[in-house]
N, C-alpha and C. Protein backbone atom coordinates (compact mmCIF):
# COMPACT_ATOMS: atom_id res chain seq x y z
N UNK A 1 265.09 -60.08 14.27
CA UNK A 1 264.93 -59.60 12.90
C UNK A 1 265.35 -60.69 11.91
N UNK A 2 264.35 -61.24 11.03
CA UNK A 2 264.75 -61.86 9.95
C UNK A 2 265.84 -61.44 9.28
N UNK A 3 266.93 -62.35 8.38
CA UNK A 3 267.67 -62.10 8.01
C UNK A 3 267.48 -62.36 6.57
N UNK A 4 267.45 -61.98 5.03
CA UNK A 4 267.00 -62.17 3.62
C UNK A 4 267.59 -63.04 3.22
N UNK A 5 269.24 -62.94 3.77
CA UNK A 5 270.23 -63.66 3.22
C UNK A 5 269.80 -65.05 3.72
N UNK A 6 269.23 -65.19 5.02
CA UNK A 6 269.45 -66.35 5.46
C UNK A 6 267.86 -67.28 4.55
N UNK A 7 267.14 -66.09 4.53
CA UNK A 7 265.56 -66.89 3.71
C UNK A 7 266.04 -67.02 2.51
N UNK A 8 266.73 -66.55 1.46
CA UNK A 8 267.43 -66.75 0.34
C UNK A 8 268.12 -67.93 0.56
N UNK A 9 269.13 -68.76 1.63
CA UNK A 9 269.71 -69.51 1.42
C UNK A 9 268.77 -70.77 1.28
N UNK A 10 268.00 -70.17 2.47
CA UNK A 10 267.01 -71.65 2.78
C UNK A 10 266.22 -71.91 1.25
N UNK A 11 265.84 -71.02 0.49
CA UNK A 11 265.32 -71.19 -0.44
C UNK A 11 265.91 -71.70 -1.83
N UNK A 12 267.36 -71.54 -1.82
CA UNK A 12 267.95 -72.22 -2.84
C UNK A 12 268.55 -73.42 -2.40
N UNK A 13 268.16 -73.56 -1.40
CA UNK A 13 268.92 -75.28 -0.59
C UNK A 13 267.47 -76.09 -1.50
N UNK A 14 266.23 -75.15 -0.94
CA UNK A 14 264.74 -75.80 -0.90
C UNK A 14 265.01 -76.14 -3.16
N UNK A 15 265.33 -75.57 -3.60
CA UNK A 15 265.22 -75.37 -5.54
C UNK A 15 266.22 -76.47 -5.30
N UNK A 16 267.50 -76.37 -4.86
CA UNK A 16 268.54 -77.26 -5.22
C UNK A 16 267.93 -79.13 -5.39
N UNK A 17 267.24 -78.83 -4.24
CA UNK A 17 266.77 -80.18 -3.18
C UNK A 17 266.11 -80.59 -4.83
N UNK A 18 264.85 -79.47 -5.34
CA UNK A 18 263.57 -79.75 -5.93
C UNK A 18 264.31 -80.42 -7.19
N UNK A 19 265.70 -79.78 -8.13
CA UNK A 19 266.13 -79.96 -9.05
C UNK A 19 266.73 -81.22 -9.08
N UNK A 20 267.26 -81.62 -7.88
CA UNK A 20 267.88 -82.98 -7.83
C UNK A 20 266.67 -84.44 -7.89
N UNK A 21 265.52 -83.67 -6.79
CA UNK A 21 264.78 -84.98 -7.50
C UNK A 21 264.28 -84.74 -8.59
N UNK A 22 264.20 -83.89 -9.45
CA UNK A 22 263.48 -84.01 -11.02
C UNK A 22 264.62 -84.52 -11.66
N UNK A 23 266.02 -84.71 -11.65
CA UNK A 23 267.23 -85.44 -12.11
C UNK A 23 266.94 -87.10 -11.67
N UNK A 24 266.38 -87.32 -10.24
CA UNK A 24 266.41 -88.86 -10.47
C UNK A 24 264.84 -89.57 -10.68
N UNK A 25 264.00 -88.38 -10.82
CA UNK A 25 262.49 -88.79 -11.57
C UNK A 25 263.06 -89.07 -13.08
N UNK A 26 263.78 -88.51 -13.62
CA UNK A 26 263.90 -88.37 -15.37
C UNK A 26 264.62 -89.80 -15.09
N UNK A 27 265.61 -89.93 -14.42
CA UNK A 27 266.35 -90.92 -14.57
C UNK A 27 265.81 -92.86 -14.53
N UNK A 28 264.35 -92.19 -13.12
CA UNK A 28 263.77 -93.71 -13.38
C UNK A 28 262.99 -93.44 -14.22
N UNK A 29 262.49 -92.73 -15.01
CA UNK A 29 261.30 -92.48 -16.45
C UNK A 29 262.48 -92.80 -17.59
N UNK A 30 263.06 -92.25 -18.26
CA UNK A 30 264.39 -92.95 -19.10
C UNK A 30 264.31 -94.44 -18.64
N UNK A 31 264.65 -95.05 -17.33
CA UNK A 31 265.07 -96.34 -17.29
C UNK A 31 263.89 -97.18 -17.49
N UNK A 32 262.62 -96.27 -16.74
CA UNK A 32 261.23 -97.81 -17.38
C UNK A 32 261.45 -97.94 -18.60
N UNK A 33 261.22 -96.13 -19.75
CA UNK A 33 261.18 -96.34 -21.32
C UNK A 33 261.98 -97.02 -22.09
N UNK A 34 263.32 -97.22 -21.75
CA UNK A 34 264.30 -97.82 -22.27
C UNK A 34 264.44 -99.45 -22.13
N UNK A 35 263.94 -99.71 -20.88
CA UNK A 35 263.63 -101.36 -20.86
C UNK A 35 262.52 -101.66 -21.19
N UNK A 36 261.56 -100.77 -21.29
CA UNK A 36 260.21 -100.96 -21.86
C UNK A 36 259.54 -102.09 -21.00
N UNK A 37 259.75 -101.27 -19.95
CA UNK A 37 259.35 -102.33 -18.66
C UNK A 37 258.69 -101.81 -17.34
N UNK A 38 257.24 -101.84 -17.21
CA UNK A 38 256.63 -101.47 -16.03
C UNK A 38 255.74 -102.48 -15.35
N UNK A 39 256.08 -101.87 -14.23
CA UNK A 39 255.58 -103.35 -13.35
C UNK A 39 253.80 -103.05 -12.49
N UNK A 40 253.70 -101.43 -13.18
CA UNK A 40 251.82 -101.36 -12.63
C UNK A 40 251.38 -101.51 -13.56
N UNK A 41 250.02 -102.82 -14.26
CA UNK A 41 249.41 -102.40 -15.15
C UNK A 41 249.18 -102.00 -15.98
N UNK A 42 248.43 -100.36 -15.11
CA UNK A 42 247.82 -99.83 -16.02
C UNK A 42 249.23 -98.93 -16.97
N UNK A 43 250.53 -98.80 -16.25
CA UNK A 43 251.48 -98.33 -16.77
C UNK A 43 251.66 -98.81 -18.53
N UNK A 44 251.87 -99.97 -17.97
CA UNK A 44 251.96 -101.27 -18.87
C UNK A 44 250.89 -101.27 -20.33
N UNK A 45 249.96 -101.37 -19.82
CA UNK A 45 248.95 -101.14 -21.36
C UNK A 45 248.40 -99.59 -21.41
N UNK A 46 249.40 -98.85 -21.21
CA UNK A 46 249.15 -97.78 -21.75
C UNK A 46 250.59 -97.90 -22.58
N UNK A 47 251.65 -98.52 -22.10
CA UNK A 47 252.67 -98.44 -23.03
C UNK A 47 252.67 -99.70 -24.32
N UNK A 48 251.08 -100.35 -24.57
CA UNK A 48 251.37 -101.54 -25.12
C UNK A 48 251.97 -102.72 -24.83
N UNK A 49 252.87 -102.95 -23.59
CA UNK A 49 253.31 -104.01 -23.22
C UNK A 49 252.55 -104.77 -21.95
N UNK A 50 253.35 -106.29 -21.57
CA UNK A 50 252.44 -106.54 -20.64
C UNK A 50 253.56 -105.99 -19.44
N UNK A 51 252.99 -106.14 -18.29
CA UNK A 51 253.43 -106.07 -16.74
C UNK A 51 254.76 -106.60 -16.10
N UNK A 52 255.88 -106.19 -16.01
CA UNK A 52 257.16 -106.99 -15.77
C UNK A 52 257.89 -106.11 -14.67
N UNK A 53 258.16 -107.11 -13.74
CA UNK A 53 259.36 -106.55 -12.90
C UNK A 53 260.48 -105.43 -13.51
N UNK A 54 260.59 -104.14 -12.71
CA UNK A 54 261.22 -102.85 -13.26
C UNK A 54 262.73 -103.24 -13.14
N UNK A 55 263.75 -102.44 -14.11
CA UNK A 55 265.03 -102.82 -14.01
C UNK A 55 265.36 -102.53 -12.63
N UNK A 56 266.67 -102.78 -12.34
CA UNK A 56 267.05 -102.33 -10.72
C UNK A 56 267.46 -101.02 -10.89
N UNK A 57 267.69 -100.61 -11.81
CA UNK A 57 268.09 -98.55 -11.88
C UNK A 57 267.09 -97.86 -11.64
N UNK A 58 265.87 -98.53 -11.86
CA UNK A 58 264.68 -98.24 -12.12
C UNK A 58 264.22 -98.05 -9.91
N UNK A 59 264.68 -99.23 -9.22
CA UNK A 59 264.07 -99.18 -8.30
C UNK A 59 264.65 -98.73 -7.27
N UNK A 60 266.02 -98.61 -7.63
CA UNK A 60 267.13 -97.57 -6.70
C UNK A 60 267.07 -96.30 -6.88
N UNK A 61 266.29 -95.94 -7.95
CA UNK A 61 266.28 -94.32 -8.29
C UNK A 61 264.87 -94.20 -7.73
N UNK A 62 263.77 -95.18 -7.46
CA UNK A 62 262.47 -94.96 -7.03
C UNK A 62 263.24 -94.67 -5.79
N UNK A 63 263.74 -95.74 -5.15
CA UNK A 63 264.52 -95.37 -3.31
C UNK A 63 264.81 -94.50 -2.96
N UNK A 64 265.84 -93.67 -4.13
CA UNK A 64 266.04 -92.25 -4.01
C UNK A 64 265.10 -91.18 -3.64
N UNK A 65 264.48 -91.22 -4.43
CA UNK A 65 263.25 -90.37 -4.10
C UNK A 65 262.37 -90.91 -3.00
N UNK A 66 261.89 -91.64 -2.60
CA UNK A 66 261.67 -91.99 -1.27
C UNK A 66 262.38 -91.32 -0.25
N UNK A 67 263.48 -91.51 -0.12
CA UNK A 67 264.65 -91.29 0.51
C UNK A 67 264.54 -89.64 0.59
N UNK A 68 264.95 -89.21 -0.09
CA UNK A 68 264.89 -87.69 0.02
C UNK A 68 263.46 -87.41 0.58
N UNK A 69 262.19 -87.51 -0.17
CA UNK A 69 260.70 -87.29 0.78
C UNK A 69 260.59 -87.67 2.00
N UNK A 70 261.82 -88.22 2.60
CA UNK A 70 261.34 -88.65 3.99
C UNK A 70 262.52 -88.14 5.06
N UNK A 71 263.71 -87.22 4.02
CA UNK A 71 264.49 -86.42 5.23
C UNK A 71 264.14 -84.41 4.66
N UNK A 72 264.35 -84.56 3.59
CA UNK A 72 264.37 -82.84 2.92
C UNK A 72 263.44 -82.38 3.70
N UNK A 73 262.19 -82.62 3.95
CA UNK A 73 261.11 -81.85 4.74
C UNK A 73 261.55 -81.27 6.07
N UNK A 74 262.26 -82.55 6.62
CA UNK A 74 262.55 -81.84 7.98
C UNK A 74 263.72 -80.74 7.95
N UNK A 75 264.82 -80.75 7.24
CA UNK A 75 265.94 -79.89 6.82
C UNK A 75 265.21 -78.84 6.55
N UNK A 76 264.13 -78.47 5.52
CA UNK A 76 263.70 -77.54 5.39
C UNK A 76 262.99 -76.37 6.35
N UNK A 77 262.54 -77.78 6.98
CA UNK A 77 261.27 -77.05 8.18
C UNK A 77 262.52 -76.45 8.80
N UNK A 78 263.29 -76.98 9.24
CA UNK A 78 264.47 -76.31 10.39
C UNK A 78 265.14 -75.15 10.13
N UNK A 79 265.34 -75.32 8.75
CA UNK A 79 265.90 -74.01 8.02
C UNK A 79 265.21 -72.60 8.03
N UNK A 80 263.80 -72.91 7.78
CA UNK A 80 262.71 -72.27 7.69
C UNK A 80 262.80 -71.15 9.17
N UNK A 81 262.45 -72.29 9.76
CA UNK A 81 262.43 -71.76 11.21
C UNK A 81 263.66 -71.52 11.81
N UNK A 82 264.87 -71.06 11.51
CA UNK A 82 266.49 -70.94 11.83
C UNK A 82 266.08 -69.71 11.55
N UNK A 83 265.79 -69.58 10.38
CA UNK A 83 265.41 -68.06 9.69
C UNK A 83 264.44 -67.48 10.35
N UNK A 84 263.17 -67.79 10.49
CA UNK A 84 262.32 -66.82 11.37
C UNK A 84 263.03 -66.46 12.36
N UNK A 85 263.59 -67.62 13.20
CA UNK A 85 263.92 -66.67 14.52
C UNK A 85 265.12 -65.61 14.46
N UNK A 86 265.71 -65.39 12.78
CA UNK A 86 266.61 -64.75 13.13
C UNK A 86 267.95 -65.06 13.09
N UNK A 87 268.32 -65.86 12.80
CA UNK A 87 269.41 -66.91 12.34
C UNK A 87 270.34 -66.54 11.23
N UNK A 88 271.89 -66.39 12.07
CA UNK A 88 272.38 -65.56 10.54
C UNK A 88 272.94 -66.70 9.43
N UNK A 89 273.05 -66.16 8.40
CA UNK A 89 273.46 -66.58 6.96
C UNK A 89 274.61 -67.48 7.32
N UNK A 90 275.58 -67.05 7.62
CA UNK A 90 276.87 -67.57 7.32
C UNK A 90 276.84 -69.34 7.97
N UNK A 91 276.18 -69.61 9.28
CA UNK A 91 276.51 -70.60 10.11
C UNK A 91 274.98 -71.36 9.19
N UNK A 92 273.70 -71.10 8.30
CA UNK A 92 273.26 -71.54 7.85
C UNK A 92 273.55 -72.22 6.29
N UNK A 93 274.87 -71.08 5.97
CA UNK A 93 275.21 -71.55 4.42
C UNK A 93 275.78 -72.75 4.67
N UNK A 94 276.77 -73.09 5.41
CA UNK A 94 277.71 -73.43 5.85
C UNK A 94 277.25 -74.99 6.39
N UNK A 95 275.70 -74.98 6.99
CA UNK A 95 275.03 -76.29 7.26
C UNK A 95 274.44 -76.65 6.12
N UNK A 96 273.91 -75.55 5.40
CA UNK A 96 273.05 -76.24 3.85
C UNK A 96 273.45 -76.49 3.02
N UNK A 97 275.01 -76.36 1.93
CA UNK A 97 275.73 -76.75 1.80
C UNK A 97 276.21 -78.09 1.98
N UNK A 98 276.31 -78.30 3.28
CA UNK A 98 276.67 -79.83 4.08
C UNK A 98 275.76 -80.47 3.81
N UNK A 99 274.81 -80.13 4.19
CA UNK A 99 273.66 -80.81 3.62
C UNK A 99 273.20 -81.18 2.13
N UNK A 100 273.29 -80.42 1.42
CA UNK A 100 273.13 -80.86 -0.50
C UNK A 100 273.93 -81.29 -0.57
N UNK A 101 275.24 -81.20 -0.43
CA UNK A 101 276.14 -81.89 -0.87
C UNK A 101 276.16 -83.25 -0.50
N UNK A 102 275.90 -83.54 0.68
CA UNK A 102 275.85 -85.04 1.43
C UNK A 102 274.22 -85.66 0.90
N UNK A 103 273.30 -84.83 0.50
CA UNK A 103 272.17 -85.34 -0.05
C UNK A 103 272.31 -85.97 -1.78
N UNK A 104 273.35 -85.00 -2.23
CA UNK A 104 273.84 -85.23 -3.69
C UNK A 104 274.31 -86.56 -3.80
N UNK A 105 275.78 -86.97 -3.07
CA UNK A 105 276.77 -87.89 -2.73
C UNK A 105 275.48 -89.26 -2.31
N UNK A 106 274.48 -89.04 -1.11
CA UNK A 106 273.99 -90.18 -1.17
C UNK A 106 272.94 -90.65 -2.75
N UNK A 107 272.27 -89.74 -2.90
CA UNK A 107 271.25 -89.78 -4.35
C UNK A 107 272.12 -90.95 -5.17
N UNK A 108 273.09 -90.56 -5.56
CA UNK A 108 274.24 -90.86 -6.53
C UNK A 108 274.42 -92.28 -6.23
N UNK A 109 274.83 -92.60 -4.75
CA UNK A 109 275.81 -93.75 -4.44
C UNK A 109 274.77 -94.67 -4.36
N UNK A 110 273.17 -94.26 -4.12
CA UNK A 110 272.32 -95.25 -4.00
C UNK A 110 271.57 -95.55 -5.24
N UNK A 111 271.83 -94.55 -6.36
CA UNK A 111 271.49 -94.90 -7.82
C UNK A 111 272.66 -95.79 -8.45
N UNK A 112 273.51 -96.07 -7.76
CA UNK A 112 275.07 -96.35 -8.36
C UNK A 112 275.00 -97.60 -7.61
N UNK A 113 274.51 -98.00 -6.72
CA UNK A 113 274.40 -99.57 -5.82
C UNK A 113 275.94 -99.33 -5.27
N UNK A 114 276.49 -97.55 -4.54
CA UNK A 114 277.89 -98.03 -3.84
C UNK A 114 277.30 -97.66 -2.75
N UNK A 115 277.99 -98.55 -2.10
CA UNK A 115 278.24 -98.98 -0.28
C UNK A 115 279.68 -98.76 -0.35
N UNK A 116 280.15 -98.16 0.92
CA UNK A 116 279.42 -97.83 2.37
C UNK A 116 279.14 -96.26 1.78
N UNK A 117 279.54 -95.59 0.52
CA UNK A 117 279.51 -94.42 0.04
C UNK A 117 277.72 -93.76 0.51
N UNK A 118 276.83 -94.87 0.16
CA UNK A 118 275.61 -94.24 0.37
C UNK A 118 275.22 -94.05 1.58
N UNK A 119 275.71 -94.83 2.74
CA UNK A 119 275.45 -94.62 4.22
C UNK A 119 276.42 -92.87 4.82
N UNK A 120 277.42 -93.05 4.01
CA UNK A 120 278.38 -92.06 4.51
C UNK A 120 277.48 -90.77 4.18
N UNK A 121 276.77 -90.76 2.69
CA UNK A 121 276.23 -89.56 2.61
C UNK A 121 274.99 -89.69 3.45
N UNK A 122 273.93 -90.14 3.54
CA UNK A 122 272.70 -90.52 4.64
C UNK A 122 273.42 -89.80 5.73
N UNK A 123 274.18 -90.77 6.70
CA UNK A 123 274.67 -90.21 7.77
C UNK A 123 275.30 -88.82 7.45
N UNK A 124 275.79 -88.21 7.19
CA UNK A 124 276.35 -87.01 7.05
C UNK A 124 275.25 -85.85 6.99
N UNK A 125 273.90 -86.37 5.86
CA UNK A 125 272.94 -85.57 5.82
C UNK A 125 272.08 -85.55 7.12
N UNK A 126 272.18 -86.30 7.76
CA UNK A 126 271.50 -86.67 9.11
C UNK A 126 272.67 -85.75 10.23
N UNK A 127 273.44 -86.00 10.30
CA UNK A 127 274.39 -85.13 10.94
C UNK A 127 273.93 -83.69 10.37
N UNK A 128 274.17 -83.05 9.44
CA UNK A 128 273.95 -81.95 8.95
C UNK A 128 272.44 -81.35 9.88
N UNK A 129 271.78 -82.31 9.60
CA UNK A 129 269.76 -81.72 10.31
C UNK A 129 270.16 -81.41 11.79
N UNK A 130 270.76 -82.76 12.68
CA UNK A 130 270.82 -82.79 13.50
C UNK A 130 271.69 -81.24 14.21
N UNK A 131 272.91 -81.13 13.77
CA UNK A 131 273.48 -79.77 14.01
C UNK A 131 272.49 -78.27 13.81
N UNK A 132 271.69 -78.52 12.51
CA UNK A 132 270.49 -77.69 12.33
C UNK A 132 269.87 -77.45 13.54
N UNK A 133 269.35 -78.48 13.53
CA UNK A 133 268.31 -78.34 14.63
C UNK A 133 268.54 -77.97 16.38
N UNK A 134 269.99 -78.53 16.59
CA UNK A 134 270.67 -77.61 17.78
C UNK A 134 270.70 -76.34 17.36
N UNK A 135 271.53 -76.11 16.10
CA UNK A 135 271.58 -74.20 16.08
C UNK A 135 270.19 -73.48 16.15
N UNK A 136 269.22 -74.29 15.85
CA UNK A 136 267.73 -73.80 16.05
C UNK A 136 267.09 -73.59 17.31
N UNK A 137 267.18 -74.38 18.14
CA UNK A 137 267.14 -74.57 19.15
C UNK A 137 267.53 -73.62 20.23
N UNK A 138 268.80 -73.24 20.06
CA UNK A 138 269.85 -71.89 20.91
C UNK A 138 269.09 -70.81 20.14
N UNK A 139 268.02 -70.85 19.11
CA UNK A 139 267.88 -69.50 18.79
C UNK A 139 266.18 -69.19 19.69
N UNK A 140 265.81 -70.58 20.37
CA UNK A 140 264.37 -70.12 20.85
C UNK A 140 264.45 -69.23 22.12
N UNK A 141 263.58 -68.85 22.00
CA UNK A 141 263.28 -67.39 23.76
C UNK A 141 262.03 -67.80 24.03
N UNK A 142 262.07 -68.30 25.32
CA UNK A 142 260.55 -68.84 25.68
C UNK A 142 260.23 -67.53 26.82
């Protein structure tokens, strides 16, 4: 039996996730406008200027978002499916949680150029899936 609480959690992990990258989209859009500096083109003469290498806030906050599009999916999928099979709330809050928070901490430390802070959160969020995906796992019945 599905659990609500547990599709509710997965779903405000899934908003949390969405809100944090629209925080470091604004943040590299602020940083092109403010240096008045884009490095595609057509960016470029649509803003009147010519074509220039982007600030570095600009390309650590692009990383960011990279970064997140290439782990959140799988956290989600796992979550997703923790919940179909039935998966209670508490041992899911308790991983998703771990997870935003260690997704927050890296966002930050890799918009911020700190080391080893940004590996600690990476790894941690990677730890977090990985435990996911065992508790997922103990929940299949073949």
């Amino acid at each position: 039996m599905i659990d609500t609480r547990s599709t509710s959690i997965v779903a405000a992990t899934a908003a949390v996730l969405f809100l944090k990258g629209l925080v470091i989209a604004y943040i590299q859009v602020t940083g092109r406008f403010r240096a008045r500096s884009f490095s595609r083109p057509e960016d470029a003469r649509l803003m009147g200027v010519a074509p220039q290498s982007e600030p570095d806030l600009v390309i650590r906050a692009g990383g960011a978002l990279r970064n997140e599009s290439e782990n959140a999916p799988y956290f989600l999928a796992l979550g997703v499916t923790y919940a179909l099979l039935g998966g209670g709330p508490s041992l899911l809050l308790g991983i998703s949680s771990l997870y935003v928070a260690a997704r927050l901490f890296q966002a930050y430390a890799q918009v911020r150029a700190l080391q080893p802070h940004r590996m600690v959160g990476y790894l941690t969020g990677a730890l977090a899936t990985v435990w996911l995906a065992a508790q997922t796992g103990l929940l299949i019945q073949i």
